[in-house]
Protein backbone atom coordinates (compact mmCIF):
# COMPACT_ATOMS: atom_id res chain seq x y z
CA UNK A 1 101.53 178.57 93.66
CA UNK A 2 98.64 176.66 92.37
CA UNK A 3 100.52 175.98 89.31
CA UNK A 4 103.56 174.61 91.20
CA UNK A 5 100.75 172.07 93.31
CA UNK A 6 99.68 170.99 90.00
CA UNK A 7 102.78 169.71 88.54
CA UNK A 8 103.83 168.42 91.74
CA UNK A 9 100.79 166.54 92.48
CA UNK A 10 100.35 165.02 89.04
CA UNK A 11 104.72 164.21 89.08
CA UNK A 12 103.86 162.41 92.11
CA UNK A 13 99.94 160.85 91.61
CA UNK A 14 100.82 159.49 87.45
CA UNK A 15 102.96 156.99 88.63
CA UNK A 16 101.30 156.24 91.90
CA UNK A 17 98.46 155.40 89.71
CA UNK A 18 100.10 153.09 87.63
CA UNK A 19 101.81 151.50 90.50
CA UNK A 20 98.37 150.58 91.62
CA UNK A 21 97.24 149.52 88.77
CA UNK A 22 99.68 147.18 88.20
CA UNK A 23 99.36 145.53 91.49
CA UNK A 24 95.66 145.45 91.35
CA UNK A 25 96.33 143.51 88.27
CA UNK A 26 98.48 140.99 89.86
CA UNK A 27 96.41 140.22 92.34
CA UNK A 28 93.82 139.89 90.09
CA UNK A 29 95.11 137.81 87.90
CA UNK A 30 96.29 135.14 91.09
CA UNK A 31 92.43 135.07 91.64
CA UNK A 32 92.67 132.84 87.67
CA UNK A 33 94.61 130.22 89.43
CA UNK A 34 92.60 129.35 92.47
CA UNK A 35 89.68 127.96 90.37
CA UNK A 36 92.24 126.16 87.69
CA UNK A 37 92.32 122.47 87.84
CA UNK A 38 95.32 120.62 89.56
CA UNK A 39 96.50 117.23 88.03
CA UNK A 40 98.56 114.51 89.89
CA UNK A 41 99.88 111.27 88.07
CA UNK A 42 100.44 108.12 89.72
CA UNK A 43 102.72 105.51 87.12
CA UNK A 44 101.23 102.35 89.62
CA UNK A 45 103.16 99.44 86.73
CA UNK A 46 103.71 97.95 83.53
CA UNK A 47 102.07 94.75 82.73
CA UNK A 48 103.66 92.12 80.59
CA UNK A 49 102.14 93.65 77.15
CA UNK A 50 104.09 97.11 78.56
CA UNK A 51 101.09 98.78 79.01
CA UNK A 52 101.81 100.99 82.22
CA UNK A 53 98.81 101.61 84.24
CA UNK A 54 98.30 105.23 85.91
CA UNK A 55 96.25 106.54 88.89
CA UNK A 56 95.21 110.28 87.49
CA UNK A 57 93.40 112.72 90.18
CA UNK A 58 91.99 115.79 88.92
CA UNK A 59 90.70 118.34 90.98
CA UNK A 60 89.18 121.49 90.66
CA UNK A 61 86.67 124.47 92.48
CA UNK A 62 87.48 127.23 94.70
CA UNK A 63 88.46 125.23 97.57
CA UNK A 64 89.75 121.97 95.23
CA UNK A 65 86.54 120.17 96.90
CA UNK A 66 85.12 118.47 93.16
CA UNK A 67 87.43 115.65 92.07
CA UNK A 68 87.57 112.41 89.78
CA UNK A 69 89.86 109.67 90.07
CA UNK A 70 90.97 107.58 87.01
CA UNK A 71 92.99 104.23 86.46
CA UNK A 72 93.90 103.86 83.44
CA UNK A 73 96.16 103.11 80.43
CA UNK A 74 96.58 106.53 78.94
CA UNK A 75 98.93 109.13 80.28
CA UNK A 76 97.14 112.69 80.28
CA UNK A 77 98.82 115.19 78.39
CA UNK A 78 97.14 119.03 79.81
CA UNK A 79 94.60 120.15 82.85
CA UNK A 80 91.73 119.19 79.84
CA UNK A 81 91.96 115.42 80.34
CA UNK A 82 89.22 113.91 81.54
CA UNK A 83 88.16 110.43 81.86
CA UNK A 84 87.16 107.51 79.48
CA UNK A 85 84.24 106.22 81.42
CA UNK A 86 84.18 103.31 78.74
CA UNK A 87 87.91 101.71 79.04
CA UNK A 88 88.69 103.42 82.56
CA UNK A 89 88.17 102.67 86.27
CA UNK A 90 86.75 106.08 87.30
CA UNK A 91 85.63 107.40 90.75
CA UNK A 92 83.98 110.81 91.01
CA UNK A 93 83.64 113.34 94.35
CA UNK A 94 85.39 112.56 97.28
CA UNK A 95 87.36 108.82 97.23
CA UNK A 96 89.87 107.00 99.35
CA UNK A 97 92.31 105.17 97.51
CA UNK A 98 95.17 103.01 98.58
CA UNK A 99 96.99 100.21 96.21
CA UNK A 100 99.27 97.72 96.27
CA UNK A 101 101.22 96.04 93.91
CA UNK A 102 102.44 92.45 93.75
CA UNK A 103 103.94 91.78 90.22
CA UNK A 104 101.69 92.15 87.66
CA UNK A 105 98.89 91.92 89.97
CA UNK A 106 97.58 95.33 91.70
CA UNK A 107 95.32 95.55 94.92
CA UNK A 108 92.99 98.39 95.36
CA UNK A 109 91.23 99.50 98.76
CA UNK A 110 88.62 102.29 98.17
CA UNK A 111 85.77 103.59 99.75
CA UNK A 112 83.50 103.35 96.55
CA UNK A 113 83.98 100.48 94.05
CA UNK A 114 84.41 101.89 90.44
CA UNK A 115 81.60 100.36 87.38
CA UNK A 116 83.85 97.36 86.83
CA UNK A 117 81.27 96.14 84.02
CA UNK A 118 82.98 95.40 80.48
CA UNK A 119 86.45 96.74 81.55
CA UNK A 120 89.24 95.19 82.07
CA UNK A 121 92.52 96.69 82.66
CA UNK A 122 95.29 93.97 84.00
CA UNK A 123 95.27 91.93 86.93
CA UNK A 124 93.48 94.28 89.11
CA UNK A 125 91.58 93.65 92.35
CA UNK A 126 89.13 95.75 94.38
CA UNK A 127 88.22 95.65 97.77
CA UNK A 128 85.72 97.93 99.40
CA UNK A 129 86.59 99.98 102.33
CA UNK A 130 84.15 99.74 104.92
CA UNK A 131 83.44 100.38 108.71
CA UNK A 132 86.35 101.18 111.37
CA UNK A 133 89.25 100.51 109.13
CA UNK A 134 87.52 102.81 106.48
CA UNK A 135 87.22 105.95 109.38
CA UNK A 136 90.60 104.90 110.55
CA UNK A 137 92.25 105.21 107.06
CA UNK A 138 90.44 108.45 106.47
CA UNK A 139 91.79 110.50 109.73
CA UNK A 140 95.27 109.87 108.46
CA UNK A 141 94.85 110.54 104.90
CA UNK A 142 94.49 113.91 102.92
CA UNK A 143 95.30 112.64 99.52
CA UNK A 144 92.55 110.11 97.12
CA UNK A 145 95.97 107.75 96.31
CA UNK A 146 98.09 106.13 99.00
CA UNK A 147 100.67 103.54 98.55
CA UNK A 148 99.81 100.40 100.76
CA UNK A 149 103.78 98.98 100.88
């Protein structure tokens, strides 16, 4: 009888056990993804040199809540980009962007101006986001770049 239990109970606990263990290790391994960074590209236009000019948001954290914004030149090619804080318009944390283009010339609402010091990519114009319209914009937006049509 005890013998019997034996083979019984391991017949029925061996693969039990690897069940489990192999959906342990699934949902362990979804736990990777929630910290990996997402990255969304924008292709805004093409000036008349055909450069194009891209919006890149990167974000990344448990809950997504650390981002940077980029315009720039240079398409990113993997979740490592990051920034050229020497060529690009950059914003860092959390940023309200809306653009609009006209041409070759681009319009760009934010909350926070990027360091437009020694940089200059196209016809590009920025206008700070302040007050009212600023709080209004934000209640109906969940995304850093809108399209202003």
């Amino acid at each position: 009888m005890k013998r019997n239990t034996f083979w019984i109970v391991l017949l029925i606990g061996l693969p039990l056990t690897f069940f489990a263990g192999w959906k342990c290790q699934n949902i362990a391994s979804q736990f990777d993804e929630i910290g990996k960074p997402t990255l969304s590209v924008i292709k805004v236009s093409q000036d008349n040199n055909a450069k194009s000019l891209f919006f890149v948001s990167k974000r990344w954290g448990l809950t997504g809540d650390h981002q940077v914004v980029a315009l720039t030149n240079d398409r990113p090619q993997d979740d490592t980009w990051r920034p050229n804080e020497s060529k690009d318009y950059v914003w860092q944390g959390d940023v309200l962007i809306y653009y609009q283009k006209a041409g070759y010339h681009l319009r760009v609402w934010s909350n926070n101006l990027p360091d437009t010091t020694q940089k200059k990519i196209g016809d590009i114009e920025f206008v700070q986001l302040r007050g009212d319209l600023f709080n209004q914009l934000r209640k109906k937006s969940d995304e850093a770049v809108k399209v202003v049509d």
